[in-house]
Every structure is written in C-alpha cells, then in structure tokens.
Protein backbone atom coordinates (compact mmCIF):
# COMPACT_ATOMS: atom_id res chain seq x y z
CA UNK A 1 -41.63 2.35 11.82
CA UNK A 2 -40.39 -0.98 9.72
CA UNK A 3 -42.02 -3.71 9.33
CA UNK A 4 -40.27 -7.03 10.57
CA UNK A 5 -40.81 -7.92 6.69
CA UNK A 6 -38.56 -4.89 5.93
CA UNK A 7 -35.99 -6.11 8.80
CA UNK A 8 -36.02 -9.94 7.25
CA UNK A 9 -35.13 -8.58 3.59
CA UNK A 10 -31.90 -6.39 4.90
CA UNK A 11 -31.13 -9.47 6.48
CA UNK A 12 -31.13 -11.49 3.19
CA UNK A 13 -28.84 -8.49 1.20
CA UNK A 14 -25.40 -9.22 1.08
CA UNK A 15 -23.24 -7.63 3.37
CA UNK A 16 -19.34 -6.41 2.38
CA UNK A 17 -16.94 -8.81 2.83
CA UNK A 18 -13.50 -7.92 3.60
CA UNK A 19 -11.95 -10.23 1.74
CA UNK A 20 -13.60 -8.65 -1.60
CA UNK A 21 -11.40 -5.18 -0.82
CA UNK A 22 -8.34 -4.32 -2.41
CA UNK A 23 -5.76 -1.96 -1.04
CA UNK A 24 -2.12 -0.95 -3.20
CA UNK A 25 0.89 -2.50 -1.11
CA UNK A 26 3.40 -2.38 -3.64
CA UNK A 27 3.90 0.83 -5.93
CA UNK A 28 5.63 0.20 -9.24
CA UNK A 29 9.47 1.35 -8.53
CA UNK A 30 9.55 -1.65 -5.26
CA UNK A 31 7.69 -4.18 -8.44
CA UNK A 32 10.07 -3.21 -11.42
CA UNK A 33 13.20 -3.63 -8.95
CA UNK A 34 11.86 -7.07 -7.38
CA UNK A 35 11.36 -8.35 -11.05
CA UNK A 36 14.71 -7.21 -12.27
CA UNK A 37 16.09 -8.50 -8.98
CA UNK A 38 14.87 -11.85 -9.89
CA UNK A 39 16.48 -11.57 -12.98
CA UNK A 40 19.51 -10.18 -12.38
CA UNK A 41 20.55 -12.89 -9.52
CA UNK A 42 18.92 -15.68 -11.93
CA UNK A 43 21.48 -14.84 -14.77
CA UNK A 44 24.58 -14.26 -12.44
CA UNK A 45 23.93 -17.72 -10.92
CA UNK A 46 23.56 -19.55 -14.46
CA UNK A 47 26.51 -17.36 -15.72
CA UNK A 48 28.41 -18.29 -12.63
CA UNK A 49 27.87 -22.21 -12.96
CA UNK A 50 28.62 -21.89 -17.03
CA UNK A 51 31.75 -19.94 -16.32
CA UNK A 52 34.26 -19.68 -19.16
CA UNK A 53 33.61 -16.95 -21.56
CA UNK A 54 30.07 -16.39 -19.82
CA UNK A 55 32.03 -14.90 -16.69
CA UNK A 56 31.88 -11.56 -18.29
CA UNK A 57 28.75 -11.88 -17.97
CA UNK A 58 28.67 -12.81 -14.51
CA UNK A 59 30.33 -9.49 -13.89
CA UNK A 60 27.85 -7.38 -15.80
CA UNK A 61 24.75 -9.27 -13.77
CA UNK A 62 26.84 -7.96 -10.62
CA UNK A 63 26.93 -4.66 -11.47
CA UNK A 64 23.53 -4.60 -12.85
CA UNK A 65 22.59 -6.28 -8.83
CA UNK A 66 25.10 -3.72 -7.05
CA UNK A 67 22.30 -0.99 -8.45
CA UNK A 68 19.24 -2.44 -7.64
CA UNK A 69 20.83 -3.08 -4.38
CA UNK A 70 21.28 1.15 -3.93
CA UNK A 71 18.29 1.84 -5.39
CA UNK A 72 16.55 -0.72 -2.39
CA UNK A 73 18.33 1.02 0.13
CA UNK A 74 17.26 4.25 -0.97
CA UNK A 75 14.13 3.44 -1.37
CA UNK A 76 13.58 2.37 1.93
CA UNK A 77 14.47 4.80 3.62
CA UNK A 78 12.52 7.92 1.02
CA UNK A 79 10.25 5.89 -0.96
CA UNK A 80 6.47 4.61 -0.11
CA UNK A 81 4.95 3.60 3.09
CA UNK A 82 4.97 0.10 2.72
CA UNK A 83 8.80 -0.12 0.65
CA UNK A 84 10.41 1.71 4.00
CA UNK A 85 12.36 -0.70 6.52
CA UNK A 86 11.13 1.25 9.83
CA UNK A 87 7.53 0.15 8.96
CA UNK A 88 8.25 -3.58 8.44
CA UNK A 89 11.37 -4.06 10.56
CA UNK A 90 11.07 -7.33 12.40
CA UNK A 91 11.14 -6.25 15.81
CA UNK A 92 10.41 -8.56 18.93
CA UNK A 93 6.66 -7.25 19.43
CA UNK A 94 6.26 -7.85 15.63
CA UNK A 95 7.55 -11.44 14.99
CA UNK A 96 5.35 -11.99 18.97
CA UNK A 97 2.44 -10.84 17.41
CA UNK A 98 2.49 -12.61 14.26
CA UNK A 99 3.99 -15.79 15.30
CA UNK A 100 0.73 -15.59 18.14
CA UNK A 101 -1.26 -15.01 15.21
CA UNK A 102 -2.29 -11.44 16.54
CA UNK A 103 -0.56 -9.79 13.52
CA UNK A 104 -2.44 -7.86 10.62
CA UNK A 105 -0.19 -6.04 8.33
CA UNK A 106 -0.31 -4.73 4.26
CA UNK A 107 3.30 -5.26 3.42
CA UNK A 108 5.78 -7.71 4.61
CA UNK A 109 4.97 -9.72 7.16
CA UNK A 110 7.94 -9.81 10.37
CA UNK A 111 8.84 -13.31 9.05
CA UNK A 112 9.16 -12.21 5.96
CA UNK A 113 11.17 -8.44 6.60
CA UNK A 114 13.43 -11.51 7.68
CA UNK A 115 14.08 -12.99 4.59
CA UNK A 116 13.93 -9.67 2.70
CA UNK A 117 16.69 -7.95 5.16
CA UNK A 118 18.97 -11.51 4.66
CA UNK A 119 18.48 -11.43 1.05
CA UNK A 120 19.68 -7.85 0.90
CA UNK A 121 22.66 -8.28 3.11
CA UNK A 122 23.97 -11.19 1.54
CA UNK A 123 22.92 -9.49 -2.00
CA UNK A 124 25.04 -6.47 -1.06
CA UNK A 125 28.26 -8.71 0.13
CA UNK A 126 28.13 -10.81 -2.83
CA UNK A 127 28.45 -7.71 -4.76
CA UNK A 128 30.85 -6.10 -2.91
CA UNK A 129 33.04 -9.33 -2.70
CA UNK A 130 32.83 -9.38 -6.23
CA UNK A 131 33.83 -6.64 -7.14
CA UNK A 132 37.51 -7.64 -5.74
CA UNK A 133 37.26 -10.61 -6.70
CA UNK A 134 40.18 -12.23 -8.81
CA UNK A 135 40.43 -15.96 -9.45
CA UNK A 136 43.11 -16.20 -11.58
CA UNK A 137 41.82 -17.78 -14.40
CA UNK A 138 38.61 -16.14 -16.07
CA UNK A 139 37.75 -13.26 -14.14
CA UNK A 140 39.30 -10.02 -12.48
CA UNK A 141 36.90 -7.89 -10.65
CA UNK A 142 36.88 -4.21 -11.93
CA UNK A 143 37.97 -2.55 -8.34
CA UNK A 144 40.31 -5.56 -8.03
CA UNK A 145 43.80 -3.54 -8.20
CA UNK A 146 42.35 -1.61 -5.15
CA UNK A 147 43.47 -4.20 -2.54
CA UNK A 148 46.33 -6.40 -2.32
CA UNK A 149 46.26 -9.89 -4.14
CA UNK A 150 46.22 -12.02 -1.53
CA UNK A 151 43.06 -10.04 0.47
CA UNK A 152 41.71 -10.12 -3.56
CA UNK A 153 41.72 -14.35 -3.41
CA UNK A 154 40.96 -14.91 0.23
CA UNK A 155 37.42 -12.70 -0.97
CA UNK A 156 37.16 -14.49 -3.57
CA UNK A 157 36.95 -17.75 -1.66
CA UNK A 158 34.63 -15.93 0.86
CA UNK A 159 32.05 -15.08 -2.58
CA UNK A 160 32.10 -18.77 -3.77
CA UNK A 161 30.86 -19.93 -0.15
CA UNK A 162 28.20 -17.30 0.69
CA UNK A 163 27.02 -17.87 -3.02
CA UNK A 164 25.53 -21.67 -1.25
CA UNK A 165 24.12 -19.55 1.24
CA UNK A 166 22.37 -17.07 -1.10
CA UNK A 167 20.84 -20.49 -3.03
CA UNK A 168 19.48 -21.57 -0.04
CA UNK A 169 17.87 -18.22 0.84
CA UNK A 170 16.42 -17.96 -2.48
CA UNK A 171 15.37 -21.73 -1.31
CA UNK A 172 13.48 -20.81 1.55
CA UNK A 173 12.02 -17.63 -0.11
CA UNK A 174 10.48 -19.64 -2.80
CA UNK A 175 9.16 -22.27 0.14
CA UNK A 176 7.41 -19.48 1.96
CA UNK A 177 5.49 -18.43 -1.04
CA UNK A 178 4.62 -21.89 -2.08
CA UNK A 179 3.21 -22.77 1.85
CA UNK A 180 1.46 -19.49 1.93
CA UNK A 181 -0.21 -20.35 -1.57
CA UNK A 182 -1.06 -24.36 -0.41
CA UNK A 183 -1.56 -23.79 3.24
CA UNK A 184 -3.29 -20.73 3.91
CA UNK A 185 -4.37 -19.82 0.46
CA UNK A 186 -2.89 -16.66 0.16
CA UNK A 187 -0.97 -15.62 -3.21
CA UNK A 188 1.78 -13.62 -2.55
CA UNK A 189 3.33 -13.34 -6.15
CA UNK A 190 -0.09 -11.92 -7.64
CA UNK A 191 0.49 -8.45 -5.40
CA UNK A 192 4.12 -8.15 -6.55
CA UNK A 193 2.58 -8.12 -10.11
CA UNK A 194 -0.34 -6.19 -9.93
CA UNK A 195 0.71 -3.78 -6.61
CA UNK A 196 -3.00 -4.31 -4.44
CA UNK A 197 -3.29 -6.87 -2.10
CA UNK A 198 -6.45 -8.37 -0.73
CA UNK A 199 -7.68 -7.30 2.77
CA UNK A 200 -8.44 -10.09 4.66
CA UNK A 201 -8.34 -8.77 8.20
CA UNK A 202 -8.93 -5.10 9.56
CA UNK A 203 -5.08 -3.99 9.23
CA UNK A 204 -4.15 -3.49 12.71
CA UNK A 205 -0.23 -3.08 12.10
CA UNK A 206 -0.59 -1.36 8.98
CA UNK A 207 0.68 2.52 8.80
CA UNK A 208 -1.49 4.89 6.52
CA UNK A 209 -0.22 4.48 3.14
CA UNK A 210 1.89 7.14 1.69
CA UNK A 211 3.23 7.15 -1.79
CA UNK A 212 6.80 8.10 -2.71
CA UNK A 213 7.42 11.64 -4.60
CA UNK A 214 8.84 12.30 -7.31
CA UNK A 215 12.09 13.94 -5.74
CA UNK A 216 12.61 10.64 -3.75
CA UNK A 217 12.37 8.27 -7.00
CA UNK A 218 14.83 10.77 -8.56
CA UNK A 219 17.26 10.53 -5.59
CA UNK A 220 17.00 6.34 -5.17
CA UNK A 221 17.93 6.67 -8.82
CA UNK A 222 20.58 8.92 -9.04
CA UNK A 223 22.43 6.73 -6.27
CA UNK A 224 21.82 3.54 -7.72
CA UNK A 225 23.70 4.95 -11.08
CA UNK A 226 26.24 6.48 -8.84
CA UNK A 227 26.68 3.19 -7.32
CA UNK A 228 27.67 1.01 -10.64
CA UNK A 229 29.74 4.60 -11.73
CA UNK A 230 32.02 3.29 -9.07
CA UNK A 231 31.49 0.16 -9.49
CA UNK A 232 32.67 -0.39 -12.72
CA UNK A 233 36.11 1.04 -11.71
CA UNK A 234 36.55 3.28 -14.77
CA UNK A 235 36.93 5.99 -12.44
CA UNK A 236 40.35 3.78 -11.52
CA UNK A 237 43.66 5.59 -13.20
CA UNK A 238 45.49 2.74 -14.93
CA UNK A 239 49.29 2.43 -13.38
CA UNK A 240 51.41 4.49 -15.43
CA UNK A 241 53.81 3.22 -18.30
CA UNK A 242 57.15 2.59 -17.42
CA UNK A 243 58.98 5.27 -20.05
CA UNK A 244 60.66 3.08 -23.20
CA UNK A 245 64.19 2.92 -23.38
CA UNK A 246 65.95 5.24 -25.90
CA UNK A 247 67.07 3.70 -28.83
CA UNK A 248 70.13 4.78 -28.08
CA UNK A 249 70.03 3.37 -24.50
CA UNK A 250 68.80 -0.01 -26.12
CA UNK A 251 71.38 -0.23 -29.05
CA UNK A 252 74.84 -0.44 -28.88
CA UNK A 253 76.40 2.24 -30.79
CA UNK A 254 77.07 1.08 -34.21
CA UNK A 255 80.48 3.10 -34.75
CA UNK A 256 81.56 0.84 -32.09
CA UNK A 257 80.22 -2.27 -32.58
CA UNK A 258 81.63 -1.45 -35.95
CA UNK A 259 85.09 -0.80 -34.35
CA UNK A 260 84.83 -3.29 -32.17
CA UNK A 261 84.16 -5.93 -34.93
CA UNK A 262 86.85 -4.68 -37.60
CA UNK A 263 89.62 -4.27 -34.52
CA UNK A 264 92.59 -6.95 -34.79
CA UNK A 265 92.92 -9.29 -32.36
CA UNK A 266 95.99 -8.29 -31.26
C-alpha cells in the first residue's frame, strides 16, 4: 500500500505534454516540390515583369512549373498519407468543424486544402495558357502553332489577367502563415522544412500515416518528365519547306535572253 507521501511526489513529476510530441506531416518529395515551387513561380514572376530578353526565361520557369504541377497531381493521388487530396479535401463537415473550432488534423487544415487546391488550379492554367501563348513581340509559346492565332492572343490576354489573380493568392497564402505565426503561435513554415509537426491536440481528423513507395515516387516522376516532354513542343514536326525553284525555273534561259538582246528591232 503507498504512502500519501509516495502519492504527493508522483504528483510533483512532470507529466507528458502534448505539445512536446512530434509527428512527420510532410515527407521529403511534397518539401523538395513546395521549395522548388516557390522558386519556380518567384523567377517566372520577376522574369515576367523584366520581360525583354529575360522572357526566355519566363518560358523555361513555366516549363520547369508545368512539372512540378504533374508531379503534385501524382502525388496526390499515390504518394503519402498526408500529400493525398482525399484526406485533406475541404469538404462541408471539414471547413464546419474547423471553422467551429472542433477540427484536429496533421496536414492541411480545410482552410488551407483551399488555398492549396486554388493555387494548383490557377498554377496549372497559367501553364497551360502559356504554353500557347504568343504576344507578338518577345515571346512565342512552344505548343503555340497548335491553335489558331487569334485563340493563341485571346489566351494570351486571359494569362496576363489570371497572373493578378495568382499574386494575390500568393498574397493571402503568405497572410495565413504570418496570422497563424502572430495570432495563434503556430509556425507553419518550420514543418515544410524539417517534415514533423508539433502535436498540439489529440488528432481527431488525422488518418494513420502512410508513407509513399518507391514505385509511386517513380511513377509521379516519370509523369512530371513526360509532362515538360510535351511541353516543350519538340515532339512538334516543323511545317515542311516549300521545294526551291529550279534554277532553270528561276532564270530565264540565257540563249534567249541572249537572242532576245542581240535581235534587231525590226
């Protein structure tokens, strides 16, 4: 039997804390492409403003974007627990419970599956746009001479405009982090580097973690490098060469010219 002296000093030990534990979120393929992602879109928007000679550029960023893009896509449908859309899709019951503040998760939140689905959709038309584009002046988009002209510059218009909208969605996506770093003290930059997260709360709408394979890495791959193989048009067969006119066809036959030139007038 214990002693209520033994019952006082198990009171005093300390007692584990939740917010002490560490759990992975983010595996290193979803890390490497956020990171490239960040600077991919960062050089294609200072390439973009520079314009000139720095549109080539531009177009390499896009292609370079158009492959993370496939890889993301890929990746969330095969790849680790917490990278797949179906387990962080922002459905009704979701955003409820989380704007109610009865939401626990380990990976994105249902506000932000928002911004991460908008960021990809808008990521994927700019790219797409893009790679039609034509603006008569510095840059031709490689897959360009697949559509008519005027379909070519009324896209190109449509890229310029959504290109404000992606600014402002990088905007707000750079707001959230800063209010959940000021307001409620949570750093969510520090996971995206380092892949664990601190548990805070018993995760409540949190599947069991499951990492990708090695066969589904392989696959997001191989379709992202598929993805800037087309692309980058090269696959396009350039119009053929109308054949040159004979030299005979193009010159006048000397005899006459000759005969023509020495005949009298008469």
């Amino acid at each position: 039997m214990s002693s209520p002296s033994a019952h006082a000093d198990a009171s005093l030990q300390p007692q584990p804390s939740l917010q002490a534990q560490s759990v992975p979120v983010w595996d290193l393929p979803l890390r490497l492409f956020h990171w490239s992602l960040v600077l991919a879109v960062s050089a294609a928007i200072a390439t973009a403003k520079a314009g000139g000679e720095w549109m080539v550029w531009h177009g390499r960023a896009g292609l370079f974007i158009v492959g993370l893009v496939a890889f993301r896509l890929a990746w969330g449908l095969v790849g680790s627990t917490h990278a797949r859309f179906l387990n962080f899709l922002p459905t009704p019951q979701r955003l409820r419970a989380y704007l109610s503040g009865q939401w626990h998760g380990l990976g994105h939140n249902p506000l932000g599956a928002l911004s991460v689905l908008a960021l990809l959709g808008v990521l994927a038309f700019q790219g797409g746009t893009g790679l039609i584009s034509n603006d008569d002046i510095a840059f031709t988009g490689p897959l360009a001479s697949l559509v008519e002209e005027g379909l070519s510059i009324k896209l190109t218009g449509w890229h310029h405009q959504v290109g404000n909208a992606l600014l402002v969605l990088i905007g707000l996506h750079v707001l959230a982090i800063a209010f959940y770093r000021v307001v409620k003290k949570e750093n969510l930059v520090k996971p995206m580097v380092t892949g664990v997260k601190p548990l805070v709360a018993p995760p409540v709408h949190a599947p069991a973690p499951r990492a990708g394979s090695p066969w589904a890495l392989l696959v997001s791959l191989a379709l992202a490098v598929w993805a800037v193989w087309a692309a980058n048009g090269s696959w396009i067969q350039p119009d053929a060469p109308s054949r040159p006119v004979a030299a005979a066809e193009a010159k006048p036959d000397a005899s006459v010219t000759s005969g023509a030139a020495s005949a009298p007038a008469w």
